[in-house]
Structures are given as structure tokens and as C-alpha cells.
PDB file of N, CA and C in Angstrom:
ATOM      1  N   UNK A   1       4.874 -29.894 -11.037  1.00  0.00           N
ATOM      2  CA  UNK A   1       6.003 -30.014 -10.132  1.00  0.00           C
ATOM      3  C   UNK A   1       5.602 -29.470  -8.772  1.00  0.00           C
ATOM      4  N   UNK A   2       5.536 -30.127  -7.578  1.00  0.00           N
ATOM      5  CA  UNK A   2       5.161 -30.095  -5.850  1.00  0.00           C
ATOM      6  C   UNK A   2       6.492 -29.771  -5.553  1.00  0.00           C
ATOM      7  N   UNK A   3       6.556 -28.190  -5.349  1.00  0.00           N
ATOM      8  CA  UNK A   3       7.326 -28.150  -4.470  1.00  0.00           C
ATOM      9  C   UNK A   3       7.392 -28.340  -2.295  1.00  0.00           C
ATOM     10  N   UNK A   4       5.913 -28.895  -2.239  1.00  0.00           N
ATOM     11  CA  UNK A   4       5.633 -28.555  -0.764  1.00  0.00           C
ATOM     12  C   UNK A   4       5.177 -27.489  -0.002  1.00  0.00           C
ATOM     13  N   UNK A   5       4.403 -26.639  -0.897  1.00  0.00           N
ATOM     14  CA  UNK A   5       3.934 -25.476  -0.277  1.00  0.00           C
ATOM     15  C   UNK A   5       2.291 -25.660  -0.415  1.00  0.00           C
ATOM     16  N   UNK A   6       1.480 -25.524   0.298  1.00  0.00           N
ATOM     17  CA  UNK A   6       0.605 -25.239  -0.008  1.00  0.00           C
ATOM     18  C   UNK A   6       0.056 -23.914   0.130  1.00  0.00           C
ATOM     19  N   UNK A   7      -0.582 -23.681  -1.306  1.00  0.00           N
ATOM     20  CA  UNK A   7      -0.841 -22.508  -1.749  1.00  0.00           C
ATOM     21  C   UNK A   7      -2.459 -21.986  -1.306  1.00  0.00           C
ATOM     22  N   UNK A   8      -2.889 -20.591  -0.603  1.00  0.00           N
ATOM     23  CA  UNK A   8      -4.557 -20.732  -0.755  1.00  0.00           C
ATOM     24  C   UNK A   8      -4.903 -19.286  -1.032  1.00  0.00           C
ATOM     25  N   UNK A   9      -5.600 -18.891  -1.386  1.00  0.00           N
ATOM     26  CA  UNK A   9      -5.978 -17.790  -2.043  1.00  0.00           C
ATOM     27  C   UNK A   9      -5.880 -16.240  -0.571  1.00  0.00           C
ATOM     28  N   UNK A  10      -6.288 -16.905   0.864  1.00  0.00           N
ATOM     29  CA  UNK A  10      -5.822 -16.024   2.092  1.00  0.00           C
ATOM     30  C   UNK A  10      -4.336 -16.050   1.757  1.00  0.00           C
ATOM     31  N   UNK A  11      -3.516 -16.729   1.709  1.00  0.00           N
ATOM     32  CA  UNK A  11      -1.813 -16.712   0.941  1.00  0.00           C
ATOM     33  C   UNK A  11      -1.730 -15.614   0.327  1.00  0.00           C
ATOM     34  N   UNK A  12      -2.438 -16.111  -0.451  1.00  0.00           N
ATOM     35  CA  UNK A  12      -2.009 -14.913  -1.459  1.00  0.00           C
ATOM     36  C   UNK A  12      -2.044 -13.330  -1.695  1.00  0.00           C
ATOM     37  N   UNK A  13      -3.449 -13.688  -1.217  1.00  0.00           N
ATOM     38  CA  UNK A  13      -3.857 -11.869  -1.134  1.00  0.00           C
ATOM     39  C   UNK A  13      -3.076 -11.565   0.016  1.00  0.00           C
ATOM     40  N   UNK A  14      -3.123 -11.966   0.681  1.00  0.00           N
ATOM     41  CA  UNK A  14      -2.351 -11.288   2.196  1.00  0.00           C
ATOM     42  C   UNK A  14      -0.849 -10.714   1.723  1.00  0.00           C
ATOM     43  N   UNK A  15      -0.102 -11.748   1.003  1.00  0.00           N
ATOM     44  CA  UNK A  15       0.703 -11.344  -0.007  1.00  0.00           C
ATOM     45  C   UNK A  15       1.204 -10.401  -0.812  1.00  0.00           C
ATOM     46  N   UNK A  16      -0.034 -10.478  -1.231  1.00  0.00           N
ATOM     47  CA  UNK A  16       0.157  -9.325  -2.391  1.00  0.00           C
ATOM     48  C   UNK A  16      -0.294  -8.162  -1.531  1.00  0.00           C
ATOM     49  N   UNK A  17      -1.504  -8.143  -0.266  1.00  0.00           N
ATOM     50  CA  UNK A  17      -1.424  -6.391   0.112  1.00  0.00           C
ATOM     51  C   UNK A  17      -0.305  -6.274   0.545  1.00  0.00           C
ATOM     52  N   UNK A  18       0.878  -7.245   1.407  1.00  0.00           N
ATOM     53  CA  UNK A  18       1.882  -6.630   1.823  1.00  0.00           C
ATOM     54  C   UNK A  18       3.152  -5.771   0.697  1.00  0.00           C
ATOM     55  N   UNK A  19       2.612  -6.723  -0.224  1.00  0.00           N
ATOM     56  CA  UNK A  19       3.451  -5.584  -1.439  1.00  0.00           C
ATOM     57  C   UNK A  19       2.749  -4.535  -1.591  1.00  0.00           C
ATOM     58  N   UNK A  20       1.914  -4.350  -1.337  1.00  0.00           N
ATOM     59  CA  UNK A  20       1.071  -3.015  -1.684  1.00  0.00           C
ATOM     60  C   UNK A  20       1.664  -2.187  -0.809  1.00  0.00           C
ATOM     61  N   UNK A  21       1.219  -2.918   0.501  1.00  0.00           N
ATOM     62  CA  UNK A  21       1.443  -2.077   1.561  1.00  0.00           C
ATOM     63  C   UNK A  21       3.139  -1.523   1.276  1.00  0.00           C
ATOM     64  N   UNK A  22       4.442  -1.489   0.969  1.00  0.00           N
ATOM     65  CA  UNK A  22       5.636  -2.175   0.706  1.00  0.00           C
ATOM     66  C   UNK A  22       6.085  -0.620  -0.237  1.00  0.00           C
ATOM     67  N   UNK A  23       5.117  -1.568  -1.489  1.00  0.00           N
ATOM     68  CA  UNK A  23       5.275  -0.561  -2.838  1.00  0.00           C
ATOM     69  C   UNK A  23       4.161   0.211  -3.251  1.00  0.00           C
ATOM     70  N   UNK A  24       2.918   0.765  -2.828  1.00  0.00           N
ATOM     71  CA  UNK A  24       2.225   1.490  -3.032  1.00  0.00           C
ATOM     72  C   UNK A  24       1.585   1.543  -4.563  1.00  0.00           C
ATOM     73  N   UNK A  25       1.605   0.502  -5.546  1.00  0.00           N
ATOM     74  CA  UNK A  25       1.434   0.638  -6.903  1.00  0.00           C
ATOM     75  C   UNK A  25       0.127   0.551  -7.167  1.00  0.00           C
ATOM     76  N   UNK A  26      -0.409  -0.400  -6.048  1.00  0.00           N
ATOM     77  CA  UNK A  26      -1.740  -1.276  -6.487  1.00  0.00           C
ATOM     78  C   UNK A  26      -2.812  -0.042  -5.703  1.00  0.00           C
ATOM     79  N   UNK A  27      -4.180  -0.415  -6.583  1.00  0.00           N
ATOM     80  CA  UNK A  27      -5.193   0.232  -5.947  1.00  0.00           C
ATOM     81  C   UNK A  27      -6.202  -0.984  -5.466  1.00  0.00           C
ATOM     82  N   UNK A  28      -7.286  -0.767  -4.107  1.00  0.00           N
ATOM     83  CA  UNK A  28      -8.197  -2.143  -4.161  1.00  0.00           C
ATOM     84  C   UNK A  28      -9.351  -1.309  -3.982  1.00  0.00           C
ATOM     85  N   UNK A  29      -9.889  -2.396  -4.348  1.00  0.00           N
ATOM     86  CA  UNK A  29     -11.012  -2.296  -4.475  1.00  0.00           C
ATOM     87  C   UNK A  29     -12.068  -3.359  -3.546  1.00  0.00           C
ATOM     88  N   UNK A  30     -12.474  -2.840  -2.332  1.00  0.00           N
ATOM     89  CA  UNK A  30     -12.953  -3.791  -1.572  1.00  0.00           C
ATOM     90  C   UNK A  30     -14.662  -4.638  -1.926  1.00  0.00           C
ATOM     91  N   UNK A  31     -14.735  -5.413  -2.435  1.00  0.00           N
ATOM     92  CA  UNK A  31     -15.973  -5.744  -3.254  1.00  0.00           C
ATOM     93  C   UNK A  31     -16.631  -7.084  -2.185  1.00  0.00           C
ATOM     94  N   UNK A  32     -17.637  -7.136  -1.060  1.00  0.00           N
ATOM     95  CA  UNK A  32     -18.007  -8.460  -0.950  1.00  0.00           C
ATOM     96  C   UNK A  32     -17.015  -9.015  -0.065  1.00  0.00           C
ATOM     97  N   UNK A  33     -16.454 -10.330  -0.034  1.00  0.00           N
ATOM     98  CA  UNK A  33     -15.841 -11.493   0.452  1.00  0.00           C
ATOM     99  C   UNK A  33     -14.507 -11.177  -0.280  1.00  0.00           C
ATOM    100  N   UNK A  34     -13.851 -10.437  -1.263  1.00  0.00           N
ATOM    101  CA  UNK A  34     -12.878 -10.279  -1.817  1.00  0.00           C
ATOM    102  C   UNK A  34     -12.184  -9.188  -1.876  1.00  0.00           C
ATOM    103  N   UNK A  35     -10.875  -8.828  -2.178  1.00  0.00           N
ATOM    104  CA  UNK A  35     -10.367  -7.538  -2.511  1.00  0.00           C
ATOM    105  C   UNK A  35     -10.170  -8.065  -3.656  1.00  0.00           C
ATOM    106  N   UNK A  36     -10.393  -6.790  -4.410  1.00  0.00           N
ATOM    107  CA  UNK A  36      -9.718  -6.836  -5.873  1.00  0.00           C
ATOM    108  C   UNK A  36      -8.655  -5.827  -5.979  1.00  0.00           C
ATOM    109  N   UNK A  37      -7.695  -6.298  -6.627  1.00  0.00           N
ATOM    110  CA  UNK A  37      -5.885  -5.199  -6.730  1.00  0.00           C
ATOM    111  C   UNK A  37      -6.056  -5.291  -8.132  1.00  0.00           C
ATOM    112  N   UNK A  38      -5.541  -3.694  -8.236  1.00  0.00           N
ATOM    113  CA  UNK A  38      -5.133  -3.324  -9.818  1.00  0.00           C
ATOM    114  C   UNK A  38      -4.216  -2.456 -10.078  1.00  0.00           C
ATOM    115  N   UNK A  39      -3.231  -2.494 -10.897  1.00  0.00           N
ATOM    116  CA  UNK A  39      -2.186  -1.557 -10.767  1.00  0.00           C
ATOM    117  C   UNK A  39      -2.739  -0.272 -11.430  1.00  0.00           C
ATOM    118  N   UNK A  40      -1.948   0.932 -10.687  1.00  0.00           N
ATOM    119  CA  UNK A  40      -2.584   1.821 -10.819  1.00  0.00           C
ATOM    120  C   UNK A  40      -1.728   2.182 -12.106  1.00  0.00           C
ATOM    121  N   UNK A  41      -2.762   3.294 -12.877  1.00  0.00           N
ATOM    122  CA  UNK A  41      -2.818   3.474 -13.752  1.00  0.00           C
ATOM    123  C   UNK A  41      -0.898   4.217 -14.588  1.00  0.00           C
ATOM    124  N   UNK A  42      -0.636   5.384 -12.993  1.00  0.00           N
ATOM    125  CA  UNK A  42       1.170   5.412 -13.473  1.00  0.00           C
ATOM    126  C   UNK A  42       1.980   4.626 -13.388  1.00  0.00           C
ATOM    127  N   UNK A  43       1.708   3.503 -12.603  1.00  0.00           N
ATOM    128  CA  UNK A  43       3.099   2.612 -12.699  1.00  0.00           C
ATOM    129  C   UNK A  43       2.899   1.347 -13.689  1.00  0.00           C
ATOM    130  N   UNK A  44       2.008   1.593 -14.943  1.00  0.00           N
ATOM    131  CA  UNK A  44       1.924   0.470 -15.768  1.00  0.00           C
ATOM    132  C   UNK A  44       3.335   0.281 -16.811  1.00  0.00           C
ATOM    133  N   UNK A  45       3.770   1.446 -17.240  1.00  0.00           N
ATOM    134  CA  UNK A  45       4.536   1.532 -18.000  1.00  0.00           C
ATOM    135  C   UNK A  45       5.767   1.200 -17.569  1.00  0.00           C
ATOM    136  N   UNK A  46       5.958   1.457 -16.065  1.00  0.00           N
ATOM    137  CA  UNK A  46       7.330   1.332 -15.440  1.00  0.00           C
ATOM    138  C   UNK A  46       7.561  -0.392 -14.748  1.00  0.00           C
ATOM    139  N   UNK A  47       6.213  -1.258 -14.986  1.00  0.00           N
ATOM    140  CA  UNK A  47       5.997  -2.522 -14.877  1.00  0.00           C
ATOM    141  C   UNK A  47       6.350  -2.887 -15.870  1.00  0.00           C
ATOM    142  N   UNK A  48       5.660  -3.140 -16.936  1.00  0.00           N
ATOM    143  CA  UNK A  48       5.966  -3.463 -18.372  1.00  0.00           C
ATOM    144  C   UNK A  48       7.682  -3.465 -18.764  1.00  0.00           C
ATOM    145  N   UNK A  49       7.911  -2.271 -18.293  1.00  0.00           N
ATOM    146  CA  UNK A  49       9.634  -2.020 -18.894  1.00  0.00           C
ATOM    147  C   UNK A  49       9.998  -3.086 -17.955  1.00  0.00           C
ATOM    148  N   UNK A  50       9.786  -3.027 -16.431  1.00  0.00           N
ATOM    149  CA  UNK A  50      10.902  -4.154 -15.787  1.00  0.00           C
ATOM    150  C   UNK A  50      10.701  -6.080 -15.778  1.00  0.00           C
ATOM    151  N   UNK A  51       9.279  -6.040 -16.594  1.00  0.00           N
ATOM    152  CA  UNK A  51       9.164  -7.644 -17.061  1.00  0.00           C
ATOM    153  C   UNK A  51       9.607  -7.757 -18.345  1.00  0.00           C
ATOM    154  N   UNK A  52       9.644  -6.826 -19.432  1.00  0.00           N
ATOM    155  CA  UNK A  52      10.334  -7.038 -20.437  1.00  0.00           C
ATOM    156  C   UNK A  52      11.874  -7.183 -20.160  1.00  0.00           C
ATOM    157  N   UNK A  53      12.550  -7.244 -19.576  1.00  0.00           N
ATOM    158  CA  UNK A  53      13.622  -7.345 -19.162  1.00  0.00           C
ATOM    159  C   UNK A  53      14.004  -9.002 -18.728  1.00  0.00           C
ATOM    160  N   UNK A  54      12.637  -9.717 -18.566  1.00  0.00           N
ATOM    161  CA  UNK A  54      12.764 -10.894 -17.447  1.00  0.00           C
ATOM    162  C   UNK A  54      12.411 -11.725 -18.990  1.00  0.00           C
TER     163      UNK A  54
END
């Protein structure tokens, strides 16, 4: 299903650091040509609880 967006991976990450930047959860890891994001290790549990919900 096209909704008309095109999607590209600069999208995205840019994206997601602004949630970082936002909510502070994620850690990166600057590797090369890429960032890598990972949630940090205290807010896994408090993730989990609010997608079990969804």
C-alpha cells in the first residue's frame, strides 16, 4: 500500500536522532558512514510495557 511518501534511510535516521534528541532513551554509536541507535539499557522495560499495550 503507496501512501506517497518517499521513504530513505537520511529520513529516517534524522528521525529517529530527533527522538533521541526529544527523549533521551537511545544510545549511538557512531560507526563509519552510519549511526547505529540502541535503546539504552533502563528504558527497555518501560518500552516493552508501553508496546504491550498497543
Amino acid at each position: 500500500m503507496e501512501l506517497g511518501f518517499d521513504v530513505s534511510y537520511r529520513g529516517i535516521s534524522a528521525m529517529v536522532g530527533l527522538m533521541n534528541t526529544r527523549l533521551g532513551i537511545l544510545s549511538i554509536d557512531v560507526t563509519g558512514d552510519h549511526n547505529i541507535y540502541s535503546l539504552k539499557e533502563g528504558y527497555k522495560q518501560l518500552v516493552k510495557s508501553i508496546l504491550e499495550n498497543y
